[in-house]
C-alpha atoms as a PDB file:
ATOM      1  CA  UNK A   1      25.413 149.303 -15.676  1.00  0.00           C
ATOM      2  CA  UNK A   2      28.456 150.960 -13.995  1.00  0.00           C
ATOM      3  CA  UNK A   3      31.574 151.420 -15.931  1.00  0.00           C
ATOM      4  CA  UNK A   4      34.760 151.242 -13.732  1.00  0.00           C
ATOM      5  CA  UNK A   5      37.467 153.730 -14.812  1.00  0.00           C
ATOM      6  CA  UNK A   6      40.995 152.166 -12.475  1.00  0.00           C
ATOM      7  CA  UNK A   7      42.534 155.840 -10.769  1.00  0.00           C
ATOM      8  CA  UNK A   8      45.555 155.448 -13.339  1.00  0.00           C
ATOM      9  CA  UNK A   9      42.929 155.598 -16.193  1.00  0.00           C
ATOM     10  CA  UNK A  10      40.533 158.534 -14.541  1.00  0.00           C
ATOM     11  CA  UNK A  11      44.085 160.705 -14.075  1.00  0.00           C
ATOM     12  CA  UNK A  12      44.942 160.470 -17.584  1.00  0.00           C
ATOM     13  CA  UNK A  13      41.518 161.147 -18.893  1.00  0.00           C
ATOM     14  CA  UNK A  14      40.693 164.132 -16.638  1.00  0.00           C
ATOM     15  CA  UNK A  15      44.680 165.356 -18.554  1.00  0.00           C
ATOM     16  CA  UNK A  16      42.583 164.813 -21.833  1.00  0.00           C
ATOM     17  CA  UNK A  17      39.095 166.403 -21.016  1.00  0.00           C
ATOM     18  CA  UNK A  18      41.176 169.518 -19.890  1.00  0.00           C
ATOM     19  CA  UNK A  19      42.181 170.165 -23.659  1.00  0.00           C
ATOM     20  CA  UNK A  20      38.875 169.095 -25.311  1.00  0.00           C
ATOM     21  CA  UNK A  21      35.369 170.052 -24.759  1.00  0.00           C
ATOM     22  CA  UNK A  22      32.630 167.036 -25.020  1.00  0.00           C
ATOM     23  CA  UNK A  23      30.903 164.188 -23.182  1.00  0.00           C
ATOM     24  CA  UNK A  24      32.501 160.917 -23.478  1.00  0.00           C
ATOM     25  CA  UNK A  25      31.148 158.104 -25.780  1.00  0.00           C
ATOM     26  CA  UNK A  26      32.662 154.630 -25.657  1.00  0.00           C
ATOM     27  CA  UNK A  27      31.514 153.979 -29.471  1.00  0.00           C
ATOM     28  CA  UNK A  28      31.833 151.069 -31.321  1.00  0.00           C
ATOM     29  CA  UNK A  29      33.386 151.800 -34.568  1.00  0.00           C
ATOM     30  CA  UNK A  30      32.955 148.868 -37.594  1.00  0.00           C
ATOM     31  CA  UNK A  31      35.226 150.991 -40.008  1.00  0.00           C
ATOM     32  CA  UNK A  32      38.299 150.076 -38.725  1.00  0.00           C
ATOM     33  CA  UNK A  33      41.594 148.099 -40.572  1.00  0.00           C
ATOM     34  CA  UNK A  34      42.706 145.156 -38.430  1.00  0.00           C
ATOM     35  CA  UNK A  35      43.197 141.272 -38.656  1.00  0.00           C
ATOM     36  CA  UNK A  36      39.885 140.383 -35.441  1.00  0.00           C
ATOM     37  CA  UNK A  37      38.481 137.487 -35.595  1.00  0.00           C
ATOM     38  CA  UNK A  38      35.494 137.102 -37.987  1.00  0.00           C
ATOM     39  CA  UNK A  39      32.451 137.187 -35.887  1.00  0.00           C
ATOM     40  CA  UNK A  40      33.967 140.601 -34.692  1.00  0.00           C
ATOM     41  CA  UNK A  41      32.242 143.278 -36.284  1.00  0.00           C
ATOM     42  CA  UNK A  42      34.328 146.639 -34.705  1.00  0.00           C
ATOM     43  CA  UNK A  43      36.186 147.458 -31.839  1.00  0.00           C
ATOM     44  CA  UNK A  44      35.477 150.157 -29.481  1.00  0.00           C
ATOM     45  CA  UNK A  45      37.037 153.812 -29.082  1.00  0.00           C
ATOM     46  CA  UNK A  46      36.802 156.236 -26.129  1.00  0.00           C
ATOM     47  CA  UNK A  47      35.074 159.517 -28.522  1.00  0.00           C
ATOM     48  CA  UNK A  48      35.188 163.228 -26.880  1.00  0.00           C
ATOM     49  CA  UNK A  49      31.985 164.630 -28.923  1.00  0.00           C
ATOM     50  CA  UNK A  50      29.784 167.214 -28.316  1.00  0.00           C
ATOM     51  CA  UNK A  51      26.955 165.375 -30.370  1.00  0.00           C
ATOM     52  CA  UNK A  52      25.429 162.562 -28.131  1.00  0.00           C
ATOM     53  CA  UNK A  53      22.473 160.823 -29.474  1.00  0.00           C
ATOM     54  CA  UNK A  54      18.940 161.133 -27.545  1.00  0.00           C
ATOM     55  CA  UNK A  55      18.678 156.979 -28.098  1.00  0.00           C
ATOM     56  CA  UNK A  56      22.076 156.394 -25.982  1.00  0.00           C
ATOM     57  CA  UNK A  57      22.250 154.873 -22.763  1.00  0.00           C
ATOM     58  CA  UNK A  58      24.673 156.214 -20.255  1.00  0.00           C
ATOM     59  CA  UNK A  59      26.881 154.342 -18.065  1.00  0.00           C
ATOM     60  CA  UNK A  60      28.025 155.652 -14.463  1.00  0.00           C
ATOM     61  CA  UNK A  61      31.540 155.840 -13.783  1.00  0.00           C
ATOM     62  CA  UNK A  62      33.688 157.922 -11.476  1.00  0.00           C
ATOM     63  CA  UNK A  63      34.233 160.878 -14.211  1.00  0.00           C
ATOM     64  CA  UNK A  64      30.432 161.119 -14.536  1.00  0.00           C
ATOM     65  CA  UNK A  65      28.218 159.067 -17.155  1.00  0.00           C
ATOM     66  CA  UNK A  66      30.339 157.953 -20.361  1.00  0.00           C
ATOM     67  CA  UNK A  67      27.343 156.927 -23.056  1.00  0.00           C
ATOM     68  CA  UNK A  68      26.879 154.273 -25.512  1.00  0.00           C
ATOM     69  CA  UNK A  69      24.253 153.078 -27.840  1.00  0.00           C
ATOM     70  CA  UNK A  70      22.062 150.520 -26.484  1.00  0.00           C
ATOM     71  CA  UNK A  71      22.747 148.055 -29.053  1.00  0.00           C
ATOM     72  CA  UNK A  72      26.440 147.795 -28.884  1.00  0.00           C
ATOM     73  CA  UNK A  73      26.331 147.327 -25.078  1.00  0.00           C
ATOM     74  CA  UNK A  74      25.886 143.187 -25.796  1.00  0.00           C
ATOM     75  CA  UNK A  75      29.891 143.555 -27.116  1.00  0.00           C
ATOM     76  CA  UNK A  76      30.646 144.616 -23.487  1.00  0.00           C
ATOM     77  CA  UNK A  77      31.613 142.134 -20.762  1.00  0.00           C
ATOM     78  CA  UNK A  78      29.513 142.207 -17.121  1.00  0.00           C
ATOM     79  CA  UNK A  79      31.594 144.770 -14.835  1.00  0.00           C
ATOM     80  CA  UNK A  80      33.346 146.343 -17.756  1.00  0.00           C
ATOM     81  CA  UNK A  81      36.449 148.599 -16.703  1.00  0.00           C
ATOM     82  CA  UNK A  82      39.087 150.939 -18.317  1.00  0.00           C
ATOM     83  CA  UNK A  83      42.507 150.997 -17.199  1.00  0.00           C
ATOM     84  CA  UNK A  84      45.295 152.820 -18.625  1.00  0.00           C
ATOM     85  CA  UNK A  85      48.779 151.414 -18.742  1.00  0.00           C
ATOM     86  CA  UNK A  86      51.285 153.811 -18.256  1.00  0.00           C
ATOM     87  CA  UNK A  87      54.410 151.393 -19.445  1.00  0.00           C
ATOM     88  CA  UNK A  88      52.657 151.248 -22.810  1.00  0.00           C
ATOM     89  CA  UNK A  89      50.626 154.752 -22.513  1.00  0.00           C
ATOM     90  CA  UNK A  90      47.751 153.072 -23.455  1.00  0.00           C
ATOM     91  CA  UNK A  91      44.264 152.436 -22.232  1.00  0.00           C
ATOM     92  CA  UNK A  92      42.521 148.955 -22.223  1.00  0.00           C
ATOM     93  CA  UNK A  93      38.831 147.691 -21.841  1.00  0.00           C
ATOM     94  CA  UNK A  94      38.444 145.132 -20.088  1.00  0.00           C
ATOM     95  CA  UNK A  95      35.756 143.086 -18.454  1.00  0.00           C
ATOM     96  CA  UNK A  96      35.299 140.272 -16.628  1.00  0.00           C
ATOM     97  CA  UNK A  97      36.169 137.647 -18.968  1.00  0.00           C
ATOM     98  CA  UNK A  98      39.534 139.474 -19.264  1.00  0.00           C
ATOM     99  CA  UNK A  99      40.967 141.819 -21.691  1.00  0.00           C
ATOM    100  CA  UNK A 100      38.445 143.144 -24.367  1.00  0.00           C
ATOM    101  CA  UNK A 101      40.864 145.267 -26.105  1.00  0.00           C
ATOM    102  CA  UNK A 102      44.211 146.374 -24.929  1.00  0.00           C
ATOM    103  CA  UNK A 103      44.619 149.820 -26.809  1.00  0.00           C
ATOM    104  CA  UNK A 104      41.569 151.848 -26.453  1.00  0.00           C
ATOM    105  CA  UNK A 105      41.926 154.347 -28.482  1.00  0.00           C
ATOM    106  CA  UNK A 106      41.114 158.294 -27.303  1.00  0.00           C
ATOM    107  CA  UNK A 107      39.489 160.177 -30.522  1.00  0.00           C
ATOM    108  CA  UNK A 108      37.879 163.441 -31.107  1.00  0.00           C
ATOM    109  CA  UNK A 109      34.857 164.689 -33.662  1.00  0.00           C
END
């Protein structure tokens, strides 16, 4: 599976990975506070991490392979993408039923 990062997105990110050390991991994170609907279990977060599972699956994309865990890649779309919105300085994952989640968040170990 190839993971589309727009040019806007892969600008800011290559900013980010300048200032942190790590592999990117687009992890699906289930302890989070929000009001989702209820067969919504988590919502995904771009993590800069150093410790990257042996069991993860990696995804192409233009900055190199961004991993996952196998079992969370049924909560992504077909052609999934990340795009970053400079008028809201935000980054959103989207696929191709439309947006997934429109503020990706950028976290750190």
């Amino acid at each position: 599976m190839e993971l589309v990062i727009t040019p806007s997105a892969q600008k800011k990110l290559t900013n980010i990975l300048e200032n942190h050390s790590g592999k990117l991991f687009l992890h699906y994170h289930e302890d989070f506070q929000g009001s989702y609907a209820c067969s919504i279990r988590g919502v995904f977060q771009l993590k800069i991490t150093e410790n990257i599972s042996e069991t993860v699956e990696s995804l192409d994309t233009p900055l190199g392979p961004i991993y996952v865990e196998p079992e969370n890649k049924q909560f992504l779309d077909e052609d999934p993408s990340i795009d970053f919105r400079e008028d809201m300085n935000t980054f959103q994952l989207k696929g191709r039923s439309g947006l997934l989640l429109d503020n990706l968040r950028v976290v750190t170990d």
